[in-house]
Protein backbone atom coordinates (compact mmCIF):
# COMPACT_ATOMS: atom_id res chain seq x y z
CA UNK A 1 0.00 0.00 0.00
CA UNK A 2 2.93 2.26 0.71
CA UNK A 3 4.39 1.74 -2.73
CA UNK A 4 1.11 2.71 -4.39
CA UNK A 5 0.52 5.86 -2.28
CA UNK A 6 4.01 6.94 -3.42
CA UNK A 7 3.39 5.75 -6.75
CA UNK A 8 0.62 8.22 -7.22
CA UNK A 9 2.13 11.19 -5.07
CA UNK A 10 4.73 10.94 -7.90
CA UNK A 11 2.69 10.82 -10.49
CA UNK A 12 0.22 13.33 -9.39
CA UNK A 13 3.49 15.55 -9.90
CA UNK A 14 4.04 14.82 -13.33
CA UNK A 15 0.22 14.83 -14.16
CA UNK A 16 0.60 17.54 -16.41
CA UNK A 17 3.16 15.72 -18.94
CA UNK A 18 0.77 12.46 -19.65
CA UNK A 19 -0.86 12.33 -22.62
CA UNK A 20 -2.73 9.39 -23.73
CA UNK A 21 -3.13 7.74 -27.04
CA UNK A 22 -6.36 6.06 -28.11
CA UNK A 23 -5.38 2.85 -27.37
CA UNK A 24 -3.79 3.31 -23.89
CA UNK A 25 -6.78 5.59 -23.31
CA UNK A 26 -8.83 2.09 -23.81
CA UNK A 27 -6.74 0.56 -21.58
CA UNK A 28 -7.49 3.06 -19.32
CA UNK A 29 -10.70 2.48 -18.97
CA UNK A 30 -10.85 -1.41 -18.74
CA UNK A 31 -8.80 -1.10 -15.73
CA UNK A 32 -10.78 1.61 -14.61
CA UNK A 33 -13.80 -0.40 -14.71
CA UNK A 34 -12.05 -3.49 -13.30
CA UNK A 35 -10.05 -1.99 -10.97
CA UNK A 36 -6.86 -4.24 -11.00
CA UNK A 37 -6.00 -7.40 -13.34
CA UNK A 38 -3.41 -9.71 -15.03
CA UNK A 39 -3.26 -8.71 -18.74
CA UNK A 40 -5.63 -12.04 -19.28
CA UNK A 41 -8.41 -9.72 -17.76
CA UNK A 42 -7.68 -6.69 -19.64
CA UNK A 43 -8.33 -8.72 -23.10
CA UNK A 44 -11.24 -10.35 -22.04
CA UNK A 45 -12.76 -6.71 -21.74
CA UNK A 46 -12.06 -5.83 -25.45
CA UNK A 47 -15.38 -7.09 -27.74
CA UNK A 48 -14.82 -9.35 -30.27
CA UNK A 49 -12.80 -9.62 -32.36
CA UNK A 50 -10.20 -9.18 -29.16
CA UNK A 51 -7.04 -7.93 -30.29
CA UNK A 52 -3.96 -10.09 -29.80
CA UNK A 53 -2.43 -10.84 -26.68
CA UNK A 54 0.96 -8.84 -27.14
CA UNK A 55 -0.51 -6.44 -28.68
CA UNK A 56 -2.22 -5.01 -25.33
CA UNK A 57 1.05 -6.13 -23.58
CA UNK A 58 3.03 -3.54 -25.58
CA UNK A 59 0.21 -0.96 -25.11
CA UNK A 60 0.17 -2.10 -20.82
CA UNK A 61 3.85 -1.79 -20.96
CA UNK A 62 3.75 1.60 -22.34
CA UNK A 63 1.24 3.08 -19.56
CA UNK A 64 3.92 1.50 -16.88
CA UNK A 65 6.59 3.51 -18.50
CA UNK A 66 4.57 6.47 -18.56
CA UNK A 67 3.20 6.05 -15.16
CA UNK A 68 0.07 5.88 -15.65
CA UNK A 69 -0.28 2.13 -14.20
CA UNK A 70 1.61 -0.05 -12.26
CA UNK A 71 1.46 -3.74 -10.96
CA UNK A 72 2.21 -6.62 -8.78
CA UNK A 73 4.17 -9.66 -9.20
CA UNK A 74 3.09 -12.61 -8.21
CA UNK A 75 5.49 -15.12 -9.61
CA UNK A 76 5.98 -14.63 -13.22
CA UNK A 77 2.54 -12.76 -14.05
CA UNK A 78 1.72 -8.73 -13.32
CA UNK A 79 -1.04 -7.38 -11.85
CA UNK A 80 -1.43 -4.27 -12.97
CA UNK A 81 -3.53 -1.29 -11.83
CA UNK A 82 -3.97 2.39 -12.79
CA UNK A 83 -2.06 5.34 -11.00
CA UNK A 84 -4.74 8.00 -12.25
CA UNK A 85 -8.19 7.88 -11.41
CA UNK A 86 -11.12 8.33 -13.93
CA UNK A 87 -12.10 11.48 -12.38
CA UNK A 88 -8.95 13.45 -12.40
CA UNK A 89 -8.10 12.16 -16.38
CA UNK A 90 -11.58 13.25 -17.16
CA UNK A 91 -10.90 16.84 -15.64
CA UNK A 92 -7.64 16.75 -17.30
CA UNK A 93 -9.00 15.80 -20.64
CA UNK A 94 -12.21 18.29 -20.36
CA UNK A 95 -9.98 21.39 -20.02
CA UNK A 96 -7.39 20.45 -22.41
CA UNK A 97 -10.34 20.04 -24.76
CA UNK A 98 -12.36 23.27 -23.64
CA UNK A 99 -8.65 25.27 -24.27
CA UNK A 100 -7.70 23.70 -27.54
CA UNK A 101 -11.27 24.11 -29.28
CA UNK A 102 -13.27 26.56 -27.31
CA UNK A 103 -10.66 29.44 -26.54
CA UNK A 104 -10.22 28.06 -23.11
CA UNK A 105 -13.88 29.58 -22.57
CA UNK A 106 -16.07 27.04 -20.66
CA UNK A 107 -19.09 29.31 -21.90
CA UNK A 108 -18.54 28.48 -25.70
CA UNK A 109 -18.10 24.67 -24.57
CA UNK A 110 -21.41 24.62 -22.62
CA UNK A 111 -23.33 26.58 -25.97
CA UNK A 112 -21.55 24.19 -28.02
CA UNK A 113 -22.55 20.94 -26.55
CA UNK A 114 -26.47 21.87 -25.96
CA UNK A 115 -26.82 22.80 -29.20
CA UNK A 116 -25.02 20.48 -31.10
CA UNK A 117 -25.75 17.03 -29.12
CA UNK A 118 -29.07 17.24 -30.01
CA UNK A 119 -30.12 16.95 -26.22
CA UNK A 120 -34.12 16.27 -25.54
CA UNK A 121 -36.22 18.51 -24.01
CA UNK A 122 -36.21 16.26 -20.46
CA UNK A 123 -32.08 16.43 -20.99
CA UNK A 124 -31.68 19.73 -21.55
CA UNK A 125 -34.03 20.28 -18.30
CA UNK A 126 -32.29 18.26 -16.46
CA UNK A 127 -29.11 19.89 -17.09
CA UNK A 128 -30.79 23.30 -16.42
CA UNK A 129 -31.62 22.18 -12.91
CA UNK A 130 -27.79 20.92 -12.57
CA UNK A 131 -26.78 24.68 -13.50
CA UNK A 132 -29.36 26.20 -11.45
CA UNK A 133 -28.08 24.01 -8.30
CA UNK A 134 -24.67 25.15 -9.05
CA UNK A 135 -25.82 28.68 -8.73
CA UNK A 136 -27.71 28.26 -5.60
CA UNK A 137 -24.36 26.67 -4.09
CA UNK A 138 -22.39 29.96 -5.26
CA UNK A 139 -24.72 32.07 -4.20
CA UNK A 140 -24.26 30.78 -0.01
């Protein structure tokens, strides 16, 4: 537990540098959703067809390197596990997107997505009353 802590102190501090391709970004998210595996479990999450064996080895190996997982031996098979969690790659991702398309103006971004995303009526209410909680919590 102490190695993982200091795992992700470390990589909290390099945070900014990580960038993720699509296919580590898929990675991401398997062991996201499962939490920790061996690489077995990582392929079974991919639909069929599955792609081959070393090919998400090379892609696992690459997100150790970069930090953005690690693992546990037991014996001659890794468990691996991710550094970053979902949350915090989502934020990360969100306002490198909002800055790179939208001017770094979270206004244009919200305009954007309602009117584009063709949202129903029930969605687009639902996100209203989001908004207008958000407000209410300012506003205190």
């Amino acid at each position: 537990m102490h190695d993982y802590i200091y795992s992700y102190i470390f990589v909290a501090n390099i945070w900014e540098m990580i960038e993720l391709t699509k296919a580590e970004e898929q990675v991401m998210q398997f062991l996201w959703k499962i939490e920790k595996g061996f690489l077995k479990d990582v392929v079974e999450q991919y639909p069929e067809p599955k792609p081959a064996y070393t090919t998400v080895s090379t892609v696992v190996r690459v997100l150790v390197k970069k930090k953005a997982i690690a693992f546990n031996t037991y014996g001659k098979v890794n468990e691996y596990y991710p550094l970053i969690k979902k949350e915090d790659y989502s934020k990360r991702y969100l306002k490198t997107m909002v800055q790179n398309f939208f001017n770094n103006s979270q206004k244009q971004f919200a305009s954007f997505f309602t009117k584009e995303s063709n949202l129903s009526i029930s969605e687009l209410e639902e996100i209203k009353t989001l908004i207008d909680q958000q407000i209410s919590e300012k506003r205190k």
